[in-house]
PDB file of N, CA and C in Angstrom:
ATOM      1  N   UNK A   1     124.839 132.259 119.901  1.00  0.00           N
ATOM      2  CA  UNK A   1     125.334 133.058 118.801  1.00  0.00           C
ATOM      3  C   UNK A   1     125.380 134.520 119.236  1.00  0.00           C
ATOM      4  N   UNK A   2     126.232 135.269 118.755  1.00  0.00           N
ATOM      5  CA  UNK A   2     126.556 136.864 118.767  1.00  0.00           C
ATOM      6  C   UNK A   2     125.553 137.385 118.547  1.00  0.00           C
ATOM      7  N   UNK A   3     125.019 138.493 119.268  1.00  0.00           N
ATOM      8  CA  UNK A   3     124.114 139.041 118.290  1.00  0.00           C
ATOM      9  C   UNK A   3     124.385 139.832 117.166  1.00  0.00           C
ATOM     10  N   UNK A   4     125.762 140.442 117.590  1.00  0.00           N
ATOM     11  CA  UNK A   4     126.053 140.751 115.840  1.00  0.00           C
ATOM     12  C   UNK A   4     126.106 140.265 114.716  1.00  0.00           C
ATOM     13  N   UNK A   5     126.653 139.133 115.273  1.00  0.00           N
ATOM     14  CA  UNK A   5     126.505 137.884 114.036  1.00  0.00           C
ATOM     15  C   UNK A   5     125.481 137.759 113.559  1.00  0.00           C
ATOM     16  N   UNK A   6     124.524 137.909 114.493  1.00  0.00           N
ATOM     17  CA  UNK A   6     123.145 137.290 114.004  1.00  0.00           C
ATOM     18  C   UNK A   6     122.216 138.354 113.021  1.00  0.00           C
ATOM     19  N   UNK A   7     122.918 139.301 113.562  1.00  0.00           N
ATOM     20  CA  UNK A   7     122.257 140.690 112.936  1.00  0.00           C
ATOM     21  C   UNK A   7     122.915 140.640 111.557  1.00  0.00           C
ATOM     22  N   UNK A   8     124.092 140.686 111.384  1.00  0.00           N
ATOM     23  CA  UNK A   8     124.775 139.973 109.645  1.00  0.00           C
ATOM     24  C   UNK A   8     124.350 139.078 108.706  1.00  0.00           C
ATOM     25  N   UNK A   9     123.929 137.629 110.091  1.00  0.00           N
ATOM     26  CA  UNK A   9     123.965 136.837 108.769  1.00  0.00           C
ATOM     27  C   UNK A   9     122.064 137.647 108.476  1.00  0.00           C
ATOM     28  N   UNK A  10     121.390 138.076 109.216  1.00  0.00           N
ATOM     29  CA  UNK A  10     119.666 138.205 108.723  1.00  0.00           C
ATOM     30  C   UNK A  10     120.326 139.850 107.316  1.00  0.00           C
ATOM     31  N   UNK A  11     121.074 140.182 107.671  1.00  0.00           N
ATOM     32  CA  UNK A  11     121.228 141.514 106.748  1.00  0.00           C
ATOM     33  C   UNK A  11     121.810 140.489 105.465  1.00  0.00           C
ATOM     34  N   UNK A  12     122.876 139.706 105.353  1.00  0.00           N
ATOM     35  CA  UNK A  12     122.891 138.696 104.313  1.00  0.00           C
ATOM     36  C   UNK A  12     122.025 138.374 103.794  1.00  0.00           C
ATOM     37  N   UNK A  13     121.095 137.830 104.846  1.00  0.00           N
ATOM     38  CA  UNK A  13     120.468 137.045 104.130  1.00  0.00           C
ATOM     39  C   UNK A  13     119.091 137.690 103.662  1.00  0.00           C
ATOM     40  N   UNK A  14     118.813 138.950 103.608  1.00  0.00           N
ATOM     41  CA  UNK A  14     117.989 139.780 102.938  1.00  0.00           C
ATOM     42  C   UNK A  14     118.502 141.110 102.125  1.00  0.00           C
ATOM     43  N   UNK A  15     119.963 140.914 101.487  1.00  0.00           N
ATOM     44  CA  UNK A  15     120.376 141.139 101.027  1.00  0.00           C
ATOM     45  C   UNK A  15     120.332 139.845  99.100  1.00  0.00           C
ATOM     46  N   UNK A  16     120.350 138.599  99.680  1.00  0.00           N
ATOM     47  CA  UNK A  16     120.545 137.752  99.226  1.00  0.00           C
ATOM     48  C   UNK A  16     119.022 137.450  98.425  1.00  0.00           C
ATOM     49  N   UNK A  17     118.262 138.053  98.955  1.00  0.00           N
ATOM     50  CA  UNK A  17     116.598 137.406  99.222  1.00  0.00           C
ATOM     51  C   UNK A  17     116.532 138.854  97.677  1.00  0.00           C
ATOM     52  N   UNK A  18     116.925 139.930  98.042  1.00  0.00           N
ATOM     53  CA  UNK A  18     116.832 140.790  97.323  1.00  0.00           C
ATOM     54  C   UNK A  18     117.742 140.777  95.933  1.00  0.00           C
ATOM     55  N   UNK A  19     118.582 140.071  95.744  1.00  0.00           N
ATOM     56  CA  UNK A  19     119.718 139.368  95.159  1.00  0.00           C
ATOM     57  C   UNK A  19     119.111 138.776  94.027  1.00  0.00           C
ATOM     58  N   UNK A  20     118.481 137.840  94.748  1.00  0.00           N
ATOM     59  CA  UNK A  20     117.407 136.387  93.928  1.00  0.00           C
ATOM     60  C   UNK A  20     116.060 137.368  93.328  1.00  0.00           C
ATOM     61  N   UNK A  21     115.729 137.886  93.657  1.00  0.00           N
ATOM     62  CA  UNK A  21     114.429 138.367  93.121  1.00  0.00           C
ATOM     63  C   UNK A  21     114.415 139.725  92.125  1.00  0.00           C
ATOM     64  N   UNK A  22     115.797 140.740  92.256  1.00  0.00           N
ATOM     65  CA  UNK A  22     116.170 141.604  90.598  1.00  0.00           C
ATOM     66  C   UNK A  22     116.686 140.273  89.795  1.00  0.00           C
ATOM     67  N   UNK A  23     117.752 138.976  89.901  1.00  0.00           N
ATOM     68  CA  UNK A  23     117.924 138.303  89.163  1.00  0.00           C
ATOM     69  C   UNK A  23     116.877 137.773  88.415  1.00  0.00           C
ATOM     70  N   UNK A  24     115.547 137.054  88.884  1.00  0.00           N
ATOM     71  CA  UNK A  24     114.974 136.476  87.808  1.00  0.00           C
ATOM     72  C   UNK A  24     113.820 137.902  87.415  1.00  0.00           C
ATOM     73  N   UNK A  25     114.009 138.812  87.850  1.00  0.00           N
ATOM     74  CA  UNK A  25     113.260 139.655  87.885  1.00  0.00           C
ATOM     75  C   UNK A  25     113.577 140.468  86.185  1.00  0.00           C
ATOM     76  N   UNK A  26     115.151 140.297  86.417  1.00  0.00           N
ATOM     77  CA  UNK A  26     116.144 140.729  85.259  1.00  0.00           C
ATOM     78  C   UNK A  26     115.637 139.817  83.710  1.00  0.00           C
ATOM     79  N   UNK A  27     115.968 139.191  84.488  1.00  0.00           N
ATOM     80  CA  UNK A  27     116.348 137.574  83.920  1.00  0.00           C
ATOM     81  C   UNK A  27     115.008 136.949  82.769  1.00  0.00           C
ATOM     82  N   UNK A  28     113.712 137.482  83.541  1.00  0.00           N
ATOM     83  CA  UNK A  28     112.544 137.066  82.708  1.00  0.00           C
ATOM     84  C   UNK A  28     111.847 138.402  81.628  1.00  0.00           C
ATOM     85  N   UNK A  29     112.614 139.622  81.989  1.00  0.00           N
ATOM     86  CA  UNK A  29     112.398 140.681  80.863  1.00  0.00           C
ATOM     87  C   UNK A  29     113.754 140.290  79.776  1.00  0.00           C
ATOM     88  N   UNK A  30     114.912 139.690  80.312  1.00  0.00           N
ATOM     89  CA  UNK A  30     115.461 139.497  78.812  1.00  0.00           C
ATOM     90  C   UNK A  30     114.874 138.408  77.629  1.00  0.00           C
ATOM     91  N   UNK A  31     114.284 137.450  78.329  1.00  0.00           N
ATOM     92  CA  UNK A  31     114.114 136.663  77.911  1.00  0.00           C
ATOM     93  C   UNK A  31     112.548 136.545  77.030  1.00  0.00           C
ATOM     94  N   UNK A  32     111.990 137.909  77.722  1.00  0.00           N
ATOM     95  CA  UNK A  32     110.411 138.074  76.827  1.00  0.00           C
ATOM     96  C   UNK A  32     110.794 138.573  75.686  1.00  0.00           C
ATOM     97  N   UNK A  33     111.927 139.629  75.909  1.00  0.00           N
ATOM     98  CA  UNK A  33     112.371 140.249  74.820  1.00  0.00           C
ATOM     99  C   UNK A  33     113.179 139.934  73.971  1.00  0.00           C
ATOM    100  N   UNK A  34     113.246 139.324  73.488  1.00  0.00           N
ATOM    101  CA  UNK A  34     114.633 138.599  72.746  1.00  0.00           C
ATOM    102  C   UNK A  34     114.810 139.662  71.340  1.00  0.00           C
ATOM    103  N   UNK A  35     115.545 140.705  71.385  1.00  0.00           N
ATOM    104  CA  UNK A  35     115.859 141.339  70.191  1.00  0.00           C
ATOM    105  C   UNK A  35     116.898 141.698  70.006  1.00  0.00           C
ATOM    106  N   UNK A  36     117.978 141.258  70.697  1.00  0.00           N
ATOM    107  CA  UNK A  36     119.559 140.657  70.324  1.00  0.00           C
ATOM    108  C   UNK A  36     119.782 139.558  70.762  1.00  0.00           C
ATOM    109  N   UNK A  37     119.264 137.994  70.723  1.00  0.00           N
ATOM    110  CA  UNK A  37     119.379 136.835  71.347  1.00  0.00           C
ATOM    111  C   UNK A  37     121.160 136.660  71.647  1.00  0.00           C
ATOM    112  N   UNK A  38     122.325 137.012  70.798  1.00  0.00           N
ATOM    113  CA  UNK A  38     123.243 136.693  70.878  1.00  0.00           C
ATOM    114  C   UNK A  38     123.794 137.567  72.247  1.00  0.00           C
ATOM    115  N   UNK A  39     123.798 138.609  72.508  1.00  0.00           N
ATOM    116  CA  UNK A  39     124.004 139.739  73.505  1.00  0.00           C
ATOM    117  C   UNK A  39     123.169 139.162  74.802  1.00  0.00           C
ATOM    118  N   UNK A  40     122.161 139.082  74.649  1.00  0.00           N
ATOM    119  CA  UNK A  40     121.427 138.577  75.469  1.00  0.00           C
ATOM    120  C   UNK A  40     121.291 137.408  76.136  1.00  0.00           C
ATOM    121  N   UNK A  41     121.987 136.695  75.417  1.00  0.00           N
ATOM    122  CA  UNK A  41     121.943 135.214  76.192  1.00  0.00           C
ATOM    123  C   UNK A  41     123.570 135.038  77.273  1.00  0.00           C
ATOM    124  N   UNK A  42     124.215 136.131  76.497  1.00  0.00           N
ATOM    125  CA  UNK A  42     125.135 136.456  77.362  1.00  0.00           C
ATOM    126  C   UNK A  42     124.964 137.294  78.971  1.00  0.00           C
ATOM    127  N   UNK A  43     124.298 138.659  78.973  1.00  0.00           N
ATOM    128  CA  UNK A  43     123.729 138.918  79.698  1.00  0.00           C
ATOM    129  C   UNK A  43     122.819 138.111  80.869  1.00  0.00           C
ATOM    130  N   UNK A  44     122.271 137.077  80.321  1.00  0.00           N
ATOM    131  CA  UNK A  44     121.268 136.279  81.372  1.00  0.00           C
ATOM    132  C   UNK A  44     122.711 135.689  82.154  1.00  0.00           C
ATOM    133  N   UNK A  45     123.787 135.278  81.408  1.00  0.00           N
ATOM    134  CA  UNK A  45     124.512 133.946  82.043  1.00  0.00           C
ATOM    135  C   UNK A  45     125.210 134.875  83.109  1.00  0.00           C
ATOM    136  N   UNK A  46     125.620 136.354  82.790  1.00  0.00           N
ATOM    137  CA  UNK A  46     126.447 137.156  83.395  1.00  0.00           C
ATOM    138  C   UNK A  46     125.534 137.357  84.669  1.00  0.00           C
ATOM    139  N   UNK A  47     124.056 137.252  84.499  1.00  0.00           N
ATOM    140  CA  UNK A  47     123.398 137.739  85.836  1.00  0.00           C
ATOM    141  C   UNK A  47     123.417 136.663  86.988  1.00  0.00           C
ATOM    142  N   UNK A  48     123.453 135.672  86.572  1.00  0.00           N
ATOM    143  CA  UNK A  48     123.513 134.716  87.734  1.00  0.00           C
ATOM    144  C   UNK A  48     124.938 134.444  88.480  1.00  0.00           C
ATOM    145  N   UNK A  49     125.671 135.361  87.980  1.00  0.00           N
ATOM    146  CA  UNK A  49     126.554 135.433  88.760  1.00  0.00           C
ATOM    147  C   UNK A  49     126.543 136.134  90.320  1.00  0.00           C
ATOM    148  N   UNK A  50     125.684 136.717  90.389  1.00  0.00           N
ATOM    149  CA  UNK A  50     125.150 137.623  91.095  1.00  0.00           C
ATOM    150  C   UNK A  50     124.499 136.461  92.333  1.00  0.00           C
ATOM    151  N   UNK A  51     123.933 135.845  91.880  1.00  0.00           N
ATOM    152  CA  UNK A  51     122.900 135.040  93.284  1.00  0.00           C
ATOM    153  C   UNK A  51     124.103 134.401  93.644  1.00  0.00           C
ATOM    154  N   UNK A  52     124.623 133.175  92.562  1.00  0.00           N
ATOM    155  CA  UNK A  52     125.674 132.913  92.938  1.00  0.00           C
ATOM    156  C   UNK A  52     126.715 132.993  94.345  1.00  0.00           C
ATOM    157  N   UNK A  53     127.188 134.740  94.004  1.00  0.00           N
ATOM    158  CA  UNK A  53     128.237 135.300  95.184  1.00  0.00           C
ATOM    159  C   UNK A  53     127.173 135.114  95.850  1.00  0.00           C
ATOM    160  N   UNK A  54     126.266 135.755  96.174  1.00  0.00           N
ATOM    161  CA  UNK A  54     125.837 136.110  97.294  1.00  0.00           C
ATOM    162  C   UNK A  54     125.274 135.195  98.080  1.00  0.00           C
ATOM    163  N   UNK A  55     124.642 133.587  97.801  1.00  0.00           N
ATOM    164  CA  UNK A  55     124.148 133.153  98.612  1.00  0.00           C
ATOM    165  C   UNK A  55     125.471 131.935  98.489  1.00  0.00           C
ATOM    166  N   UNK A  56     126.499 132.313  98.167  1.00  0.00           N
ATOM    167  CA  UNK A  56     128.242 131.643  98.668  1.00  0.00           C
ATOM    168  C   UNK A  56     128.781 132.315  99.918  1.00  0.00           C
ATOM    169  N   UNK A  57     128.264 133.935  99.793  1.00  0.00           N
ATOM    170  CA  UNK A  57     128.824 134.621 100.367  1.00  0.00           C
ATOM    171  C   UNK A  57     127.848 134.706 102.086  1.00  0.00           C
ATOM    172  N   UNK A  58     126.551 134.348 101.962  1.00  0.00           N
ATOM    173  CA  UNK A  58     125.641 134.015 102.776  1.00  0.00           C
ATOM    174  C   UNK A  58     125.777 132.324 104.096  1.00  0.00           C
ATOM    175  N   UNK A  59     126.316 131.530 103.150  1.00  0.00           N
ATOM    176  CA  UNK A  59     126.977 130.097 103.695  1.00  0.00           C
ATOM    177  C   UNK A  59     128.274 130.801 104.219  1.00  0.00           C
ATOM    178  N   UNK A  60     128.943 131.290 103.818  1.00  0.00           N
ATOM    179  CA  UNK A  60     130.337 131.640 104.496  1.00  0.00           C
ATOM    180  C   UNK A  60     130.502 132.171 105.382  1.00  0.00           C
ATOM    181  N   UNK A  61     129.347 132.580 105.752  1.00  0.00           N
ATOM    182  CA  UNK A  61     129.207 133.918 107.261  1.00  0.00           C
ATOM    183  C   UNK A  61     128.436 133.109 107.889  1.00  0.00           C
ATOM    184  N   UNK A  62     127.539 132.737 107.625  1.00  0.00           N
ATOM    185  CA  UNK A  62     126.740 131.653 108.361  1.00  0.00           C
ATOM    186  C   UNK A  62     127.345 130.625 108.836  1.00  0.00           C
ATOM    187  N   UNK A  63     127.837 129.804 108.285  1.00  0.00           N
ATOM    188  CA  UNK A  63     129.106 128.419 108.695  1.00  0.00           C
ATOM    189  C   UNK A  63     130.582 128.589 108.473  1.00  0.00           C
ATOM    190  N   UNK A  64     131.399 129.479 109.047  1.00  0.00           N
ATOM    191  CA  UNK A  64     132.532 129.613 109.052  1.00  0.00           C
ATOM    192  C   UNK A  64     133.264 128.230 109.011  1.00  0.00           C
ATOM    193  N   UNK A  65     133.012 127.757 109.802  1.00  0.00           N
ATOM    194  CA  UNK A  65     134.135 126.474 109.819  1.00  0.00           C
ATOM    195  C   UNK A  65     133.521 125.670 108.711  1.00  0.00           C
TER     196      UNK A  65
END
């Protein structure tokens, strides 16, 4: 492997690491707080969009083909 490559996918993938951990990080203060449940339950669904890309975007650099 490249070492650039290799240097990408580890920046991905602690990018990704950092990704996952504001998400539930986010994710478990909306949920202590529930004082717009309707707003809020929207918000949680909008955040996981977030790990989502990124550990899609983590497989895609990692396994091109």
């Amino acid at each position: 492997m490249h070492p650039l490559k290799a240097t990408a996918i580890a920046f991905a993938a602690l990018a990704t690491a950092a990704t996952l951990y504001a998400t539930v990080r986010l994710t478990r203060k909306h949920l202590r707080s529930m004082t717009r449940p309707r707003e809020q339950r929207k918000i949680v669904g909008i955040l996981y969009l977030a790990p989502v890309f990124a550990v899609d975007s983590l497989l895609s650099l990692a396994f091109k083909e």
